[in-house]
PDB file of N, CA and C in Angstrom:
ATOM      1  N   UNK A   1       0.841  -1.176   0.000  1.00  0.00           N
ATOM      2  CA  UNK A   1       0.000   0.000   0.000  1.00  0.00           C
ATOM      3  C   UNK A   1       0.893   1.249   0.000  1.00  0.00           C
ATOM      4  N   UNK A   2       1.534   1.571  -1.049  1.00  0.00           N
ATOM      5  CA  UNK A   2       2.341   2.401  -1.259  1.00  0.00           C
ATOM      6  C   UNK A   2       1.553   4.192  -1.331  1.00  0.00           C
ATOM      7  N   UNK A   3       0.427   4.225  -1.503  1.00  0.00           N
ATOM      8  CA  UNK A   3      -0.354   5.556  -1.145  1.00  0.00           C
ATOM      9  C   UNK A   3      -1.655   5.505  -0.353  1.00  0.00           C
ATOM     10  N   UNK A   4      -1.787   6.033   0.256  1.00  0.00           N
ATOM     11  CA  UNK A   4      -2.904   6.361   1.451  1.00  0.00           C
ATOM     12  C   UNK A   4      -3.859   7.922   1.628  1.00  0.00           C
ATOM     13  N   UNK A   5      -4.487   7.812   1.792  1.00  0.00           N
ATOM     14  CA  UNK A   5      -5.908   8.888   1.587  1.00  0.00           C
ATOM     15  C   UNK A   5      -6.131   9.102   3.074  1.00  0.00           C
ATOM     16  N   UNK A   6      -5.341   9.832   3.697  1.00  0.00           N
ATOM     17  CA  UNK A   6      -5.801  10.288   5.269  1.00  0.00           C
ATOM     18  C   UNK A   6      -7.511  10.280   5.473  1.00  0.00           C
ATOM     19  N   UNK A   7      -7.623  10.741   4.766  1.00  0.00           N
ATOM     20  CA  UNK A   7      -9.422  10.936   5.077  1.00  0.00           C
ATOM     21  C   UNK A   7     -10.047   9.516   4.954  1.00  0.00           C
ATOM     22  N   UNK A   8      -9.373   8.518   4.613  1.00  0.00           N
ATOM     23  CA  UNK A   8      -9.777   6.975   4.420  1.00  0.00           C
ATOM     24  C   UNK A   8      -9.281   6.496   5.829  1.00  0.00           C
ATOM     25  N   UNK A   9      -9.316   7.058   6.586  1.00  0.00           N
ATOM     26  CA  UNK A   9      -8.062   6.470   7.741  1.00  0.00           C
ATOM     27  C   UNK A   9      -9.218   6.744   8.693  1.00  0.00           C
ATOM     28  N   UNK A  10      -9.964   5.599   9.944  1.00  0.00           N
ATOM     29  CA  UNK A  10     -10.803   6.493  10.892  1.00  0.00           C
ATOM     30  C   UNK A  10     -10.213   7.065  11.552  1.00  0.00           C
ATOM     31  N   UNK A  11     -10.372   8.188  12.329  1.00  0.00           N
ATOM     32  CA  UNK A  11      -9.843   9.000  13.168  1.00  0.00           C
ATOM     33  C   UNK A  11     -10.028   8.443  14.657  1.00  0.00           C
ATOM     34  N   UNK A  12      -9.614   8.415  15.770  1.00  0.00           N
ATOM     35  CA  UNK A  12      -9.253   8.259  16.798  1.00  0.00           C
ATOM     36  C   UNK A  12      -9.229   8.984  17.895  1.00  0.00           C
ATOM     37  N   UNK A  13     -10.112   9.189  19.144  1.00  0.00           N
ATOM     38  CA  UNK A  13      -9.639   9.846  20.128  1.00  0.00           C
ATOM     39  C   UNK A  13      -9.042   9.258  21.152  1.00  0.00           C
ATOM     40  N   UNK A  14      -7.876   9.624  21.078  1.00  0.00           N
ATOM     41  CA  UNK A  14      -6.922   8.803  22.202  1.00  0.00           C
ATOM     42  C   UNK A  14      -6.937   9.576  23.172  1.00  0.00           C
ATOM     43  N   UNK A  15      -7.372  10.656  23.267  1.00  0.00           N
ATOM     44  CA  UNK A  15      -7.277  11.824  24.683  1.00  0.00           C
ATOM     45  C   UNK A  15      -8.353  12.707  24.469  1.00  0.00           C
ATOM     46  N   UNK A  16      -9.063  13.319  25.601  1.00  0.00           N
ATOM     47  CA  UNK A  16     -10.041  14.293  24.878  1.00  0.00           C
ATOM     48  C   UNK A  16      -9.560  15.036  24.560  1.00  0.00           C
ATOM     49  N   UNK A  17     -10.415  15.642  23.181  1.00  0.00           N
ATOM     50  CA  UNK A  17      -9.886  16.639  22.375  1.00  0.00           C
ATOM     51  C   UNK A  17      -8.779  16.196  21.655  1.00  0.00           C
ATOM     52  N   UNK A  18      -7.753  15.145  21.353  1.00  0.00           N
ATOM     53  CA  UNK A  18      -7.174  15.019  20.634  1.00  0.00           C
ATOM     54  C   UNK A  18      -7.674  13.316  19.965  1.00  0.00           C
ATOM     55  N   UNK A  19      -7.848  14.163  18.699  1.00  0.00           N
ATOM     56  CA  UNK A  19      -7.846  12.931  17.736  1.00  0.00           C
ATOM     57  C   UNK A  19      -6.524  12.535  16.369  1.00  0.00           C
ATOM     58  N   UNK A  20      -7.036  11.642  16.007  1.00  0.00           N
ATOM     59  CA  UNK A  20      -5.505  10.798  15.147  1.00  0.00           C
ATOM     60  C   UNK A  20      -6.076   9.781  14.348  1.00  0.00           C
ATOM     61  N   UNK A  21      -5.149  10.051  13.215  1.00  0.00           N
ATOM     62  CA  UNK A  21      -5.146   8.845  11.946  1.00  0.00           C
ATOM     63  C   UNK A  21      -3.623   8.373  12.123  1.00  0.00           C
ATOM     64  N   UNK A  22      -3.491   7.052  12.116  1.00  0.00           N
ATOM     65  CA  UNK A  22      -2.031   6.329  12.414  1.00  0.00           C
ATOM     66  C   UNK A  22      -1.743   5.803  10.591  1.00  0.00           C
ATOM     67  N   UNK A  23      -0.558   5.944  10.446  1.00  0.00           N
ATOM     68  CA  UNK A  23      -0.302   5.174   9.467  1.00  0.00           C
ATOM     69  C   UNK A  23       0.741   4.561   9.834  1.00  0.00           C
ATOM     70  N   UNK A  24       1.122   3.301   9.546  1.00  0.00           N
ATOM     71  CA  UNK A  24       2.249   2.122   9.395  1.00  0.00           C
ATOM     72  C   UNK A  24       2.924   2.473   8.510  1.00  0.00           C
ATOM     73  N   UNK A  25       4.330   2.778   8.746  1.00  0.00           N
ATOM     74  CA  UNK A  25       5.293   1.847   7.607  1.00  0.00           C
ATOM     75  C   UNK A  25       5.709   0.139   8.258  1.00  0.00           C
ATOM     76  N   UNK A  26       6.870   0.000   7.354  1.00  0.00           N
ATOM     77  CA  UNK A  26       7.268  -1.255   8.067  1.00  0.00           C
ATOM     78  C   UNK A  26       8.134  -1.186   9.418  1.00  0.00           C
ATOM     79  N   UNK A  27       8.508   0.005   9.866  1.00  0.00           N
ATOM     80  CA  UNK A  27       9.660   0.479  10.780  1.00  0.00           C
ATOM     81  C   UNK A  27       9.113   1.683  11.555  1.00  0.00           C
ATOM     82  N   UNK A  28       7.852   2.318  11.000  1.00  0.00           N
ATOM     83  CA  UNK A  28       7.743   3.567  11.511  1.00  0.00           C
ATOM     84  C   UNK A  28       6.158   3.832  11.881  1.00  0.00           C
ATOM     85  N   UNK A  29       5.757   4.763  12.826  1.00  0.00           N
ATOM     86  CA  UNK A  29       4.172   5.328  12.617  1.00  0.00           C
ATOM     87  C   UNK A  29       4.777   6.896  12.427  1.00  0.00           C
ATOM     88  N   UNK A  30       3.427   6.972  12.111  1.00  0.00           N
ATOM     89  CA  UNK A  30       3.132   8.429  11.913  1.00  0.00           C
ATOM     90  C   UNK A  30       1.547   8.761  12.467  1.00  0.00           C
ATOM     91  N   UNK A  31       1.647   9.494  12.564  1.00  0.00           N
ATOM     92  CA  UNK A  31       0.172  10.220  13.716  1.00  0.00           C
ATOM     93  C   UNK A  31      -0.358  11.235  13.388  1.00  0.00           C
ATOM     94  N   UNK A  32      -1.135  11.887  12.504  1.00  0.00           N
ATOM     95  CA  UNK A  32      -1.734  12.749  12.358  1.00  0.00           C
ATOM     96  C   UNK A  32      -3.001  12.864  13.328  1.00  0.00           C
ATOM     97  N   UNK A  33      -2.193  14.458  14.165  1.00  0.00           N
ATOM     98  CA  UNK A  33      -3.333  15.126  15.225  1.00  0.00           C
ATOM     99  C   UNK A  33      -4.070  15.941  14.679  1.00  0.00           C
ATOM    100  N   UNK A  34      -5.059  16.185  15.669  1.00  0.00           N
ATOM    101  CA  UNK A  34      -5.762  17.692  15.807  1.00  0.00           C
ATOM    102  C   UNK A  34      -6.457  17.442  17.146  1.00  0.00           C
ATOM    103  N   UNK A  35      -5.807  18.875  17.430  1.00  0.00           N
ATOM    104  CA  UNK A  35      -6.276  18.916  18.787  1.00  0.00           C
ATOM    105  C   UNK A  35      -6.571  19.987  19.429  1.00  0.00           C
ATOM    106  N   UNK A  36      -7.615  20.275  19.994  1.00  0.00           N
ATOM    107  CA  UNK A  36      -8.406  21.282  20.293  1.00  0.00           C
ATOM    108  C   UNK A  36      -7.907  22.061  21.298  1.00  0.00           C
ATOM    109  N   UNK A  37      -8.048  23.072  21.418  1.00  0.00           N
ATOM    110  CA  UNK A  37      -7.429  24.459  22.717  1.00  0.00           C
ATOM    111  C   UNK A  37      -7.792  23.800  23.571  1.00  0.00           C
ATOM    112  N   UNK A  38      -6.848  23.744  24.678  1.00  0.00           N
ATOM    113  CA  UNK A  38      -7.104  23.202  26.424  1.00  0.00           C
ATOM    114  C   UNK A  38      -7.086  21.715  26.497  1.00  0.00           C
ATOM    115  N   UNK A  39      -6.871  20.790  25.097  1.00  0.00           N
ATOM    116  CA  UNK A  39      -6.261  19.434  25.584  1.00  0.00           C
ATOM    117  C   UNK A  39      -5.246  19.082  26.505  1.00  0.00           C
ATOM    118  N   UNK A  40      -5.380  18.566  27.131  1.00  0.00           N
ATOM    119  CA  UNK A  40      -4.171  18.359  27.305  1.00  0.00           C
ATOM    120  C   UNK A  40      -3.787  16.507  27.650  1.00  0.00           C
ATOM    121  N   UNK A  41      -2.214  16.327  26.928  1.00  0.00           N
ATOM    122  CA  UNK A  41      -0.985  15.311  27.028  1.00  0.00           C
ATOM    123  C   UNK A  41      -0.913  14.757  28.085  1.00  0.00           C
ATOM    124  N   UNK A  42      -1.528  13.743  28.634  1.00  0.00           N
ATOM    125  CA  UNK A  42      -0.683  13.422  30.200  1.00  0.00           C
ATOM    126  C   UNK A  42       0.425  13.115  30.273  1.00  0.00           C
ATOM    127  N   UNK A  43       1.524  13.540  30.747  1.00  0.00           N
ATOM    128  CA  UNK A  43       2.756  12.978  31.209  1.00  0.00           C
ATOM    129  C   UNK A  43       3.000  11.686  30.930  1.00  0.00           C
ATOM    130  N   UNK A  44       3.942  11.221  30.134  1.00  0.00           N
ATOM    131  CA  UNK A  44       4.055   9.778  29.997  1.00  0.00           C
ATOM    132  C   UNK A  44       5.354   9.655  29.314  1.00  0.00           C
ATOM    133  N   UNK A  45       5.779   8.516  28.727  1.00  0.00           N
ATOM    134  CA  UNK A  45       7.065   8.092  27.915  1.00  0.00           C
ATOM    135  C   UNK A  45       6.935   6.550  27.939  1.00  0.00           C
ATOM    136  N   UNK A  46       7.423   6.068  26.774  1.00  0.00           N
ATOM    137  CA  UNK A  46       7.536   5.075  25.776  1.00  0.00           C
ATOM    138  C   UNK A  46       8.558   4.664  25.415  1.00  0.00           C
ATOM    139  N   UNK A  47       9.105   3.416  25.018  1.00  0.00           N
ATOM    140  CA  UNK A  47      10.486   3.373  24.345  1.00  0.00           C
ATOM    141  C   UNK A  47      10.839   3.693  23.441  1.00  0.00           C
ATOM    142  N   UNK A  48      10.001   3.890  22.391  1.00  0.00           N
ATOM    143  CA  UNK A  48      10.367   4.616  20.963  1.00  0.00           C
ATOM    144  C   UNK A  48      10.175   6.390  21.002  1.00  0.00           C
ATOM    145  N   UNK A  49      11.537   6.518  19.963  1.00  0.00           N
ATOM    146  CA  UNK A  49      11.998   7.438  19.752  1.00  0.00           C
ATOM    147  C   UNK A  49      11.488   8.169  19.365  1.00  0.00           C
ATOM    148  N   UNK A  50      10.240   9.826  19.614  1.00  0.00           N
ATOM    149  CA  UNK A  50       9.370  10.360  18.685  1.00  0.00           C
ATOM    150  C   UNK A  50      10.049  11.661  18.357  1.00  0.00           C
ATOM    151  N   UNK A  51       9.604  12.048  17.088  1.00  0.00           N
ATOM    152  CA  UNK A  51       9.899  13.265  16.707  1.00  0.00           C
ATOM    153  C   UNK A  51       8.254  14.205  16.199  1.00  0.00           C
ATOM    154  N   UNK A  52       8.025  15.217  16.959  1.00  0.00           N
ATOM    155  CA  UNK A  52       6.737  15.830  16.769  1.00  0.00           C
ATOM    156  C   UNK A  52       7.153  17.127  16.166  1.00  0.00           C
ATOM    157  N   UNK A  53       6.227  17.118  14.826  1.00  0.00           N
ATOM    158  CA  UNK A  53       6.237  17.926  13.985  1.00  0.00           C
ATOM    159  C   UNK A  53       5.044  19.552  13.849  1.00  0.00           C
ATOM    160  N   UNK A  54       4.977  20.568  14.322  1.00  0.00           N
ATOM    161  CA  UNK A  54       4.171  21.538  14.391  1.00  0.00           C
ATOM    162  C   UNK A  54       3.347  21.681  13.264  1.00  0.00           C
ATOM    163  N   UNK A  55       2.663  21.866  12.983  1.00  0.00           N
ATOM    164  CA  UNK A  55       2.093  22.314  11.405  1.00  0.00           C
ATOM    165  C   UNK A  55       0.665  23.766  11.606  1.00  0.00           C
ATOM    166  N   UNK A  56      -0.043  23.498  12.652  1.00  0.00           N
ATOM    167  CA  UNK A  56      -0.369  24.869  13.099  1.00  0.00           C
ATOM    168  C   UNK A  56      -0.997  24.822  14.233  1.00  0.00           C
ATOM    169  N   UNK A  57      -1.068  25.947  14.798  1.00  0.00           N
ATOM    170  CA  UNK A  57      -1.749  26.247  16.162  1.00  0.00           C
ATOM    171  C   UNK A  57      -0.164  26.594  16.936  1.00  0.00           C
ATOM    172  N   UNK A  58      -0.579  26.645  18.651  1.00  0.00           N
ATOM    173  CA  UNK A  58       0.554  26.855  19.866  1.00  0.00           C
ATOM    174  C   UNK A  58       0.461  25.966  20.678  1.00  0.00           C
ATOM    175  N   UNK A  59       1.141  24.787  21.073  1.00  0.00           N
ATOM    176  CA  UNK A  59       1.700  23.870  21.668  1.00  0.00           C
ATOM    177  C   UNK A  59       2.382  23.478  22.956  1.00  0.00           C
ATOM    178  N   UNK A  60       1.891  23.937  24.483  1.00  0.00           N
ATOM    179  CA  UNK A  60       3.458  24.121  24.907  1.00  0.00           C
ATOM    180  C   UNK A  60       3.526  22.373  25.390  1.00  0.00           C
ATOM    181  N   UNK A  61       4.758  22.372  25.172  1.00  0.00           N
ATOM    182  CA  UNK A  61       5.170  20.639  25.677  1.00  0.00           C
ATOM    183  C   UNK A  61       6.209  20.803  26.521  1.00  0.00           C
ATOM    184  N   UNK A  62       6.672  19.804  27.450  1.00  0.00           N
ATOM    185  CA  UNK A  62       7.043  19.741  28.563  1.00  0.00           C
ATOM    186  C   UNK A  62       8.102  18.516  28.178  1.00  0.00           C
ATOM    187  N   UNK A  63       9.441  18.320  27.919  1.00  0.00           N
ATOM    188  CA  UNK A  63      10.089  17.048  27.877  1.00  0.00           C
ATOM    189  C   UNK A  63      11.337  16.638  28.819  1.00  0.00           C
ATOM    190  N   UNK A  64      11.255  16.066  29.514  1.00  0.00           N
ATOM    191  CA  UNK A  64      12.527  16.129  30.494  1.00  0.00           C
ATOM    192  C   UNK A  64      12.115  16.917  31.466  1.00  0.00           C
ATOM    193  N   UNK A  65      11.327  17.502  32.010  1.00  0.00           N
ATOM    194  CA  UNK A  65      11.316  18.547  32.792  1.00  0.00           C
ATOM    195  C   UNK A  65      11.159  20.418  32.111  1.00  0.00           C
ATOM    196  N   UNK A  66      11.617  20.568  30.908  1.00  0.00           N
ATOM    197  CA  UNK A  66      12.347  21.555  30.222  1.00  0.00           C
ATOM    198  C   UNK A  66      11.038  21.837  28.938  1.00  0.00           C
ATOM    199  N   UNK A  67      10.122  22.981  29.215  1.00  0.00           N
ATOM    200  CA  UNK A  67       9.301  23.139  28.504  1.00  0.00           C
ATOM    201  C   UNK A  67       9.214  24.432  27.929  1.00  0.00           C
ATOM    202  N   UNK A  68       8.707  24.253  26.287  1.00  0.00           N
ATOM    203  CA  UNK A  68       8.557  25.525  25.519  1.00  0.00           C
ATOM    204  C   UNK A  68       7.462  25.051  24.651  1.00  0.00           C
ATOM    205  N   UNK A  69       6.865  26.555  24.496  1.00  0.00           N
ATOM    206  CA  UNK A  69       5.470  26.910  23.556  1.00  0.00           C
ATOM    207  C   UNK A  69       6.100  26.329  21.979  1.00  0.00           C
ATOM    208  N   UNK A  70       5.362  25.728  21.303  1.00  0.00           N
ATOM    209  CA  UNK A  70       5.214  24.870  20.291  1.00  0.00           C
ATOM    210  C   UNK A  70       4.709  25.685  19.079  1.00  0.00           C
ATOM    211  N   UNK A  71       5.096  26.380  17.722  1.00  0.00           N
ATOM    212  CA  UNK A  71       4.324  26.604  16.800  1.00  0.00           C
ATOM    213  C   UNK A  71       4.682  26.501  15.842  1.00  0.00           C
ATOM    214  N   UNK A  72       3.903  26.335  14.595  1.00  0.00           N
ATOM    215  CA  UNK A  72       4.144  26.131  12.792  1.00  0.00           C
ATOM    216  C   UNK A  72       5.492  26.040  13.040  1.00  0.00           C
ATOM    217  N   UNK A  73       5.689  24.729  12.621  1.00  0.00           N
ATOM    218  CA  UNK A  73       7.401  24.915  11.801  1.00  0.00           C
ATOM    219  C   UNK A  73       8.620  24.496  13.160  1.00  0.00           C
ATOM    220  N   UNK A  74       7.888  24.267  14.443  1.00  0.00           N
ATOM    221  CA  UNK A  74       9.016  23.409  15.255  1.00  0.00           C
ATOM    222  C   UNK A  74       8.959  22.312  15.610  1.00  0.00           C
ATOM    223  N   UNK A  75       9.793  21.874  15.955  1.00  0.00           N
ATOM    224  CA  UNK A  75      10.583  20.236  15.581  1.00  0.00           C
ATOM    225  C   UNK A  75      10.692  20.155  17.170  1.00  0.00           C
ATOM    226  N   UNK A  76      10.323  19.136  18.242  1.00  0.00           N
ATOM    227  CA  UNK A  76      10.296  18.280  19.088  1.00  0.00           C
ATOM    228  C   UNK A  76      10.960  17.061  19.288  1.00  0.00           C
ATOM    229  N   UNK A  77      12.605  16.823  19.517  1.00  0.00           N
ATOM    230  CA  UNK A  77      12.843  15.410  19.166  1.00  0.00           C
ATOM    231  C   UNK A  77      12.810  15.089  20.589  1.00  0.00           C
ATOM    232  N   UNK A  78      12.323  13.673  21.073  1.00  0.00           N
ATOM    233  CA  UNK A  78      11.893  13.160  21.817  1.00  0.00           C
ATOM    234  C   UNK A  78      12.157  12.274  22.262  1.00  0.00           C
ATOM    235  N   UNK A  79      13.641  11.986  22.945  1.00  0.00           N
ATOM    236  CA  UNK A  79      14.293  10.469  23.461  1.00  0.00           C
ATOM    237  C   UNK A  79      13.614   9.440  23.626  1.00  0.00           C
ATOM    238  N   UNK A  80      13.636   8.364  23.559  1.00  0.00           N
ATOM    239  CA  UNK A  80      13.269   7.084  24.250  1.00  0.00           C
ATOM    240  C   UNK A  80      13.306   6.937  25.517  1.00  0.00           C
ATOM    241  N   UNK A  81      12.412   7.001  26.237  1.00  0.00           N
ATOM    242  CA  UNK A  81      11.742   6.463  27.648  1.00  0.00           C
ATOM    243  C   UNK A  81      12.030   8.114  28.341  1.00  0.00           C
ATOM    244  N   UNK A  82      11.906   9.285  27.344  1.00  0.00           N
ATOM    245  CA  UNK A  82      11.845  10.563  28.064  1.00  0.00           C
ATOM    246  C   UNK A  82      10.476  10.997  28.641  1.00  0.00           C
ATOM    247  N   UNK A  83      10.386  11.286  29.902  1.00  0.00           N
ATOM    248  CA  UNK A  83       9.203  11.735  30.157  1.00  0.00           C
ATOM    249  C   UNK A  83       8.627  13.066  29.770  1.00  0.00           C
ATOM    250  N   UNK A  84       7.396  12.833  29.281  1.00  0.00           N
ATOM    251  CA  UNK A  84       6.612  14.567  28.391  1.00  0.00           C
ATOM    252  C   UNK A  84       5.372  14.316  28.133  1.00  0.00           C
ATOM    253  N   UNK A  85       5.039  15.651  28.738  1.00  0.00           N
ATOM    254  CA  UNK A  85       3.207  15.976  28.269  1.00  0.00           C
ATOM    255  C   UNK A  85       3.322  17.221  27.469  1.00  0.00           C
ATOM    256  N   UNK A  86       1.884  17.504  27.041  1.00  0.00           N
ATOM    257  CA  UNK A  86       1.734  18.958  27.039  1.00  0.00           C
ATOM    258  C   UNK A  86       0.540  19.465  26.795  1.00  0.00           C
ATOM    259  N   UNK A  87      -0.022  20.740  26.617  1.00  0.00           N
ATOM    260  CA  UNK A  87      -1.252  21.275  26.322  1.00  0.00           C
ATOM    261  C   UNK A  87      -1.326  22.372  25.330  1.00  0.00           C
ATOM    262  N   UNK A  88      -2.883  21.629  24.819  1.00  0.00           N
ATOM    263  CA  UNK A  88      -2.788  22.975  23.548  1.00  0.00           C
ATOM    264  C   UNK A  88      -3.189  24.200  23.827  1.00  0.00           C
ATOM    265  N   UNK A  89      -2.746  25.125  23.558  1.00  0.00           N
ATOM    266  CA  UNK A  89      -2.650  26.453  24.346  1.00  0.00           C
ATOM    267  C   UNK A  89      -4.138  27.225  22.691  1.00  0.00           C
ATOM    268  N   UNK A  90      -3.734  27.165  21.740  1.00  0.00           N
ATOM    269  CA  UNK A  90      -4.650  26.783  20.156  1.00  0.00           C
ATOM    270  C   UNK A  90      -5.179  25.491  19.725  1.00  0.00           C
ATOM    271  N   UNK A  91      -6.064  25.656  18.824  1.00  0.00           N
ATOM    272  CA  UNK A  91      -6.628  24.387  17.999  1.00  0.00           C
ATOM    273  C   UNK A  91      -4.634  23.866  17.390  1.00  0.00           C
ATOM    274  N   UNK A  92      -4.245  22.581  17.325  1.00  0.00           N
ATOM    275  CA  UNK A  92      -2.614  22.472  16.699  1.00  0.00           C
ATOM    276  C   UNK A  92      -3.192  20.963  15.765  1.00  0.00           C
ATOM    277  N   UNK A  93      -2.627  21.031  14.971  1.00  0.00           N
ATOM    278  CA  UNK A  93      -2.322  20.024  13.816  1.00  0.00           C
ATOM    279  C   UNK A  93      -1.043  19.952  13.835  1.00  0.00           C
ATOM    280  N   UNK A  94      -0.828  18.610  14.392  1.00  0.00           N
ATOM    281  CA  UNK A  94       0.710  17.981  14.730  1.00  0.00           C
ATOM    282  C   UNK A  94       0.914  16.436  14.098  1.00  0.00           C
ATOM    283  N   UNK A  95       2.285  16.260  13.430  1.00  0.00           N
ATOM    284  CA  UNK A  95       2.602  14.865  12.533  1.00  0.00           C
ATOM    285  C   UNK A  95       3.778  14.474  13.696  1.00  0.00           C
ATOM    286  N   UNK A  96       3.067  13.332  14.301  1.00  0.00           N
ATOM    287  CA  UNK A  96       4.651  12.552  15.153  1.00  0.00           C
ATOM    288  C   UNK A  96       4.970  11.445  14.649  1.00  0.00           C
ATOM    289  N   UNK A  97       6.152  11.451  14.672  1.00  0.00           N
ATOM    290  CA  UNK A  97       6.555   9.998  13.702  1.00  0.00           C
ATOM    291  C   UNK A  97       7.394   9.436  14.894  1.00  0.00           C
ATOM    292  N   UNK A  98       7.655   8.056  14.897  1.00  0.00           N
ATOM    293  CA  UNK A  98       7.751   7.224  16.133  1.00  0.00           C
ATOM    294  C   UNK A  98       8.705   5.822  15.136  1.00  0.00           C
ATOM    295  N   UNK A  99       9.475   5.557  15.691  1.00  0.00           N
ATOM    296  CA  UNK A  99      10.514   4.685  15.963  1.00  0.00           C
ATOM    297  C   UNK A  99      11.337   3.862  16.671  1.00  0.00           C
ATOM    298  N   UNK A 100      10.909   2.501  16.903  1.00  0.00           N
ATOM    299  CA  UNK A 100      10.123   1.628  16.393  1.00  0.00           C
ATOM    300  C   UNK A 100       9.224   2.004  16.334  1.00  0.00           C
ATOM    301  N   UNK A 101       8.085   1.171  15.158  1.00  0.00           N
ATOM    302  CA  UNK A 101       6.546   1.084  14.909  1.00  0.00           C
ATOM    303  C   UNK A 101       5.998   0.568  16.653  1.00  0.00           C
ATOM    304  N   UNK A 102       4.773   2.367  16.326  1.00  0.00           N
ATOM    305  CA  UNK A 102       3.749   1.645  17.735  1.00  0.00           C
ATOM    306  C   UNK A 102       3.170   0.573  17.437  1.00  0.00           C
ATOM    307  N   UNK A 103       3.386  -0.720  18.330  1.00  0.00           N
ATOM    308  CA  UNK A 103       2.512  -2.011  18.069  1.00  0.00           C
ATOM    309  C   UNK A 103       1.198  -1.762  18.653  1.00  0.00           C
ATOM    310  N   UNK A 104       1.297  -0.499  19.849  1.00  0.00           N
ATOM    311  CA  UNK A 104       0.211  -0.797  20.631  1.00  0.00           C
ATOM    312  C   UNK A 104      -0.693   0.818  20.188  1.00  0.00           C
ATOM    313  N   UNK A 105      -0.493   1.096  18.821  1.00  0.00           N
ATOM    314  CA  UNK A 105      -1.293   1.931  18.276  1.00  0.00           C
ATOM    315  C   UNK A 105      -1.982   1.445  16.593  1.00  0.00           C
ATOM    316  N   UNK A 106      -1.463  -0.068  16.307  1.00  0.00           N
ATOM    317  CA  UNK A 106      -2.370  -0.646  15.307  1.00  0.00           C
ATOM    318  C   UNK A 106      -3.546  -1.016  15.524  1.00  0.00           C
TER     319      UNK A 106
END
């Protein structure tokens, strides 16, 4: 399945106010958010490696302890087993891509 139609994808609420379409590669997810003003991230961490991508709205996230406001166009890289939440401060449309593939998001 070399092309995919996001809008073919059901959407997901994994948190209130934030919903998601997952796509698989063979090695990777990807996560397309949207998530509404005043969601908020609970604190957590995982073993795979995420990198969260801004695309619009204000974001602030919290990683390690060490937190900054999130918008269009910043990059989040996200250690393995680092602890981080955060809340949407705007409506944000965010792409996280994750490494290894989430098993426990197929």
């Amino acid at each position: 399945m070399p092309f995919i139609e996001l809008e073919e994808i059901e959407q997901r609420e994994m948190f209130p106010g934030c919903k998601v379409r997952f796509v698989h590669s063979e090695s990777m997810t990807f996560s397309y958010w949207t998530v509404e003003a005043g969601a908020v991230l609970p604190r957590h961490s995982h073993p795979h490696e995420q990198v969260a991508n801004m695309i619009e709205g204000r974001f602030e996230m919290t990683i390690d302890g060490e937190t900054r406001v999130l918008g269009p166009g910043a990059v989040a890289v996200i250690p393995p087993n680092a602890v981080h939440s955060g809340k949407a401060i705007k409506p944000c449309r965010v792409i996280d891509v994750f490494y290894p593939i989430r098993e426990d998001y197929r």
